[in-house]
Protein backbone atom coordinates (compact mmCIF):
# COMPACT_ATOMS: atom_id res chain seq x y z
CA UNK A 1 -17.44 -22.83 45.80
CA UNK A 2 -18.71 -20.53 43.13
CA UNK A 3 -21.54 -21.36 41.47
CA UNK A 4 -20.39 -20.37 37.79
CA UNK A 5 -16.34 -21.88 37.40
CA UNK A 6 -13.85 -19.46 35.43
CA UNK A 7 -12.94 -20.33 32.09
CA UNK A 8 -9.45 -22.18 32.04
CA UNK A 9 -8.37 -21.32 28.66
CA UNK A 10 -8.83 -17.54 27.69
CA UNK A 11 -9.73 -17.52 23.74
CA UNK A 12 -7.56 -15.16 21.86
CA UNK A 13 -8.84 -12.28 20.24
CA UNK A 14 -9.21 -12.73 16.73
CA UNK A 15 -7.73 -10.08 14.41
CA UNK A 16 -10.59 -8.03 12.93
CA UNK A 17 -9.69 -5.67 9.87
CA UNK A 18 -9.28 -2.65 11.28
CA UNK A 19 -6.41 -4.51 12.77
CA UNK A 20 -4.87 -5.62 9.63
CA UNK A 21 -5.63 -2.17 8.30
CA UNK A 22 -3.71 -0.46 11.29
CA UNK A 23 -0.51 -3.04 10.47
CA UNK A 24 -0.87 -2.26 6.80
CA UNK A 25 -0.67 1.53 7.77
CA UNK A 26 2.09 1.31 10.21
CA UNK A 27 4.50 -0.55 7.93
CA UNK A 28 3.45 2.00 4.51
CA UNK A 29 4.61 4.73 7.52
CA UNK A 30 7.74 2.81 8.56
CA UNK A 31 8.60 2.69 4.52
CA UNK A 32 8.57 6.62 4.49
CA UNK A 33 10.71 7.08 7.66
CA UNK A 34 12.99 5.03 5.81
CA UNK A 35 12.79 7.21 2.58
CA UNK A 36 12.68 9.79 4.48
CA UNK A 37 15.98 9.48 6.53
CA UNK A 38 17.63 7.65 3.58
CA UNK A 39 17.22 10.76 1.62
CA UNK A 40 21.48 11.63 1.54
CA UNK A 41 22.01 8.16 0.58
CA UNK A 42 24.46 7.56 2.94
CA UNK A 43 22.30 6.93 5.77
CA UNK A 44 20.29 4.36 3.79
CA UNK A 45 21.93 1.86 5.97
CA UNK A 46 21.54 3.47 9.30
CA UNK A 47 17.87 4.25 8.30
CA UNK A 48 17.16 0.64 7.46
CA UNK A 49 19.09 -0.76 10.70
CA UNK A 50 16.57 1.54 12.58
CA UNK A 51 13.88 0.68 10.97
CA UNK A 52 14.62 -3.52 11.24
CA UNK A 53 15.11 -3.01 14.99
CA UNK A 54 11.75 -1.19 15.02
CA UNK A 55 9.96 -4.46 13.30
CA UNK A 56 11.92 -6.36 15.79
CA UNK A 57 10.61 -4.55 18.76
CA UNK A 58 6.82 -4.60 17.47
CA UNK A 59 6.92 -8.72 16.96
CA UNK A 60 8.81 -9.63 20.29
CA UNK A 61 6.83 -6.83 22.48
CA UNK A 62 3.78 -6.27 20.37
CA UNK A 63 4.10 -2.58 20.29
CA UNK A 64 6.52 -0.17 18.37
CA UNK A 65 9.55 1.55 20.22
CA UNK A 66 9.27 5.17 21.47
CA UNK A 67 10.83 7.96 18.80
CA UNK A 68 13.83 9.24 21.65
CA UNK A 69 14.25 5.36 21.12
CA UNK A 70 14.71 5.54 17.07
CA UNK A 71 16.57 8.44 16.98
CA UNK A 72 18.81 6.74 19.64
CA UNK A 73 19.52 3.74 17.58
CA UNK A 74 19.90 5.77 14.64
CA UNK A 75 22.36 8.13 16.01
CA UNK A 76 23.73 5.27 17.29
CA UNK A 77 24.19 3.11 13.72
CA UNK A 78 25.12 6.80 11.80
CA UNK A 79 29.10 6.04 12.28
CA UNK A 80 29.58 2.62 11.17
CA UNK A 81 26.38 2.58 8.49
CA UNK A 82 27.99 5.20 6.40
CA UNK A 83 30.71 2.74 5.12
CA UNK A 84 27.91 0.01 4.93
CA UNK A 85 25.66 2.15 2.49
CA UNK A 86 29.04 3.31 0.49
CA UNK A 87 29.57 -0.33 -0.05
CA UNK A 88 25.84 -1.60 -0.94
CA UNK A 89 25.69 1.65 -3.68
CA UNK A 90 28.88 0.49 -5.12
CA UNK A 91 27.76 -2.84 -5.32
CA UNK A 92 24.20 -1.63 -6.60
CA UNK A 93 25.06 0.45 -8.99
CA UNK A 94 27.96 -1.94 -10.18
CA UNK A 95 25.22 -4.92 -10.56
CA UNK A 96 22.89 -2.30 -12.54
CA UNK A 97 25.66 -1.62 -14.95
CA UNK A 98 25.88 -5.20 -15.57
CA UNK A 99 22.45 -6.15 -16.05
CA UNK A 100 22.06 -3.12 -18.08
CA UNK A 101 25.00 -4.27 -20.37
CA UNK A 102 23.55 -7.59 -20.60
CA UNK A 103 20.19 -6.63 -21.46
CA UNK A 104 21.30 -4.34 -24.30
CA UNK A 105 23.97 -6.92 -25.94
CA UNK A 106 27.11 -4.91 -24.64
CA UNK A 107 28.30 -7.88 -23.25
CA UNK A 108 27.60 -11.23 -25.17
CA UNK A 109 25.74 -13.92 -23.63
CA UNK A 110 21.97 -13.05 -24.89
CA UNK A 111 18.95 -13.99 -22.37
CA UNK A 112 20.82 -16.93 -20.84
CA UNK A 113 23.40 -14.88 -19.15
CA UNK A 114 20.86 -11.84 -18.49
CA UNK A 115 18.62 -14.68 -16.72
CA UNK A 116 22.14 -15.51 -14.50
CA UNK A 117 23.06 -12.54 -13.95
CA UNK A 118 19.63 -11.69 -12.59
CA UNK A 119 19.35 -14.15 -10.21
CA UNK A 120 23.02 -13.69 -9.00
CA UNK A 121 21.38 -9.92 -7.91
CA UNK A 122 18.43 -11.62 -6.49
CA UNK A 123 20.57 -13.75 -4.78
CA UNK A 124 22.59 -11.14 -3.44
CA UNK A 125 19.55 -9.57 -2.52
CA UNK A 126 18.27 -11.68 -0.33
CA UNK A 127 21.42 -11.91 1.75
CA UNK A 128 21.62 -8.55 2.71
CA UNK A 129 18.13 -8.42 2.89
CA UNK A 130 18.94 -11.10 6.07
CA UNK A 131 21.71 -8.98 7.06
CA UNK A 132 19.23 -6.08 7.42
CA UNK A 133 16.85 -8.41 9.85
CA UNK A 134 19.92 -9.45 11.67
CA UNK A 135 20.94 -6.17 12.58
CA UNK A 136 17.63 -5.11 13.58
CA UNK A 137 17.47 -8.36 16.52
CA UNK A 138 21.29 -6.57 17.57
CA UNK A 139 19.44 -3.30 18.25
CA UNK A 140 19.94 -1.93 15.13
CA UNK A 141 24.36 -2.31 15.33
CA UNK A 142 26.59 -4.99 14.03
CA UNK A 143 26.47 -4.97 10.39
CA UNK A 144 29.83 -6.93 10.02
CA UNK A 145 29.07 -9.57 12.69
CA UNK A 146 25.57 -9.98 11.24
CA UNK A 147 26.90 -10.95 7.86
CA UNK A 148 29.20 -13.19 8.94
CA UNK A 149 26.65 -14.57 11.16
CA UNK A 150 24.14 -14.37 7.93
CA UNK A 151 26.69 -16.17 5.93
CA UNK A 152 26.70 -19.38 8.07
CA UNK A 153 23.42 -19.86 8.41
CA UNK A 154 22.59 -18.73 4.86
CA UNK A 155 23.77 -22.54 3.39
CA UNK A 156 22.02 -24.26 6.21
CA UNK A 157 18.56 -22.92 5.82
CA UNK A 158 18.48 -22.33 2.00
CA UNK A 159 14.53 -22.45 1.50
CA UNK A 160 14.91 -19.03 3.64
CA UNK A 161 17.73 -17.53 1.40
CA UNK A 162 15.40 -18.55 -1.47
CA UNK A 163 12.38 -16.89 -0.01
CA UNK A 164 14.21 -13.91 0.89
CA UNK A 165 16.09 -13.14 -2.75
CA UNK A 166 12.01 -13.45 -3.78
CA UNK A 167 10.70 -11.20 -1.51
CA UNK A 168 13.70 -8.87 -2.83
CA UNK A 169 13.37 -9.05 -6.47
CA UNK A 170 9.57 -8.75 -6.30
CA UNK A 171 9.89 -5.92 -4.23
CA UNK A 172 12.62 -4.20 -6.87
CA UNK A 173 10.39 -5.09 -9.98
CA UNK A 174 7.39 -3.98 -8.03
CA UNK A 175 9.33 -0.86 -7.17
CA UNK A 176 9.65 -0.56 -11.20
CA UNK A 177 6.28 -0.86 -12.39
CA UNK A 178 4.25 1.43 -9.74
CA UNK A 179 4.64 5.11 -9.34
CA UNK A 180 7.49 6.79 -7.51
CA UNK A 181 5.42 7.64 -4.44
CA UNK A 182 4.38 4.50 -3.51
CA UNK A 183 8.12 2.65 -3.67
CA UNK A 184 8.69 3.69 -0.01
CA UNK A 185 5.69 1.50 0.65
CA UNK A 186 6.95 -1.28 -0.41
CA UNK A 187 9.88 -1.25 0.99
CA UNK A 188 7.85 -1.27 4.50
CA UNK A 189 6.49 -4.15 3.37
CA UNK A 190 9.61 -5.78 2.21
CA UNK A 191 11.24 -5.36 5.52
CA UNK A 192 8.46 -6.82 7.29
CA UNK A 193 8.27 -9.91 5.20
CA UNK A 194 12.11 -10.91 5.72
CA UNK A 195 11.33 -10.85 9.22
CA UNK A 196 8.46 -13.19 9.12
CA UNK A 197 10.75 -15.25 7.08
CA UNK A 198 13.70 -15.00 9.02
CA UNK A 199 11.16 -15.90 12.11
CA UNK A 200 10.19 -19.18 11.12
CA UNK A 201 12.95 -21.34 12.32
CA UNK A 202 12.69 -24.80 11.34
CA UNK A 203 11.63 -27.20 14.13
CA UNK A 204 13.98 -29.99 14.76
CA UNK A 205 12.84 -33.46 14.61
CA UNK A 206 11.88 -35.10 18.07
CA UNK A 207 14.23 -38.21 19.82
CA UNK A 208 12.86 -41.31 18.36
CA UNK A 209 14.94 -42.37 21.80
């Protein structure tokens, strides 16, 4: 018998900041990939279906996938994300137009409809901003059978929804008030925090039986 008994229970390594600043620096990256292959517009969605399986990959596995694998899933999400990013501009820039109407008195209703019709978009927001995370735990595919699936669960978790349409307008009024340049950033960061939302499942009750 050995003299000096093995530990049972490893300790885990605590997170030092060079850790936090490597995360930090990966998702500010992951932001400009997205900027980056969102440039035409129409890939917007494909680049953020990419980019949501990525964050998927690095919190199940711990690492990030390989780039043959991005460009796979991207390739792969091109077809069918085209008509999903025609539809979310349409629906962006239709929104803008109405909270830009409402804020300059084009259409009556003064601060108490602009303060509606704001968190209608926020709202709105957040739900495709769960879309986005759903399709990234499909691989980066299924945009229509994420928002249906989105839409379900959307009324039965609505402290998530809630979270999620925050995250989303402070990233857009964030996105307002810094410089240009650093908007992809936050957008990393966005991403990363519907994720962590979407992650935290709520734990059901135990059998009092």
């Amino acid at each position: 018998m050995s003299a000096h008994a093995a530990p049972t229970d490893a300790v885990p390594a605590r997170a030092d900041w060079r850790d936090t600043l490597r995360e930090a620096t990966d998702l500010a990256l992951l932001g400009f990939a997205v900027a980056l292959a969102a440039l035409p517009l129409l890939t917007l969605a494909p680049a953020l279906a990419t980019a949501s399986a990525a964050l998927h990959d690095r919190a199940v596995t711990g690492s990030w996938p390989g780039v043959r694998t991005s460009l796979a899933r991207f390739g792969r999400a091109l077809l069918a994300g085209l008509a999903v990013s025609v539809v979310a501009l349409a629906a962006a820039a239709l929104l803008a137009a109405d909270l830009v109407a409402v804020a300059t008195g084009r259409v009556p209703g003064g601060g108490p409809a602009l303060a509606l019709t704001a968190v209608v978009v926020a709202v709105l927001l957040g739900y495709a901003g769960l879309v986005a995370v759903a399709v990234g735990r499909s691989g980066g595919r299924g945009w229509r059978a994420a928002a249906r699936r989105v839409a379900r669960t959307c009324p039965q978790r609505p402290g998530t929804w809630a979270a999620a349409s925050g995250v989303c307008a402070l990233a857009v009024l964030l996105g307002v008030l810094v410089t240009p340049a650093a908007v992809p950033i936050l957008g990393g960061y966005a991403l990363a925090a519907l994720h962590a939302l979407d992650a935290r499942r709520p734990v059901p009750a135990p059998d009092p039986s």
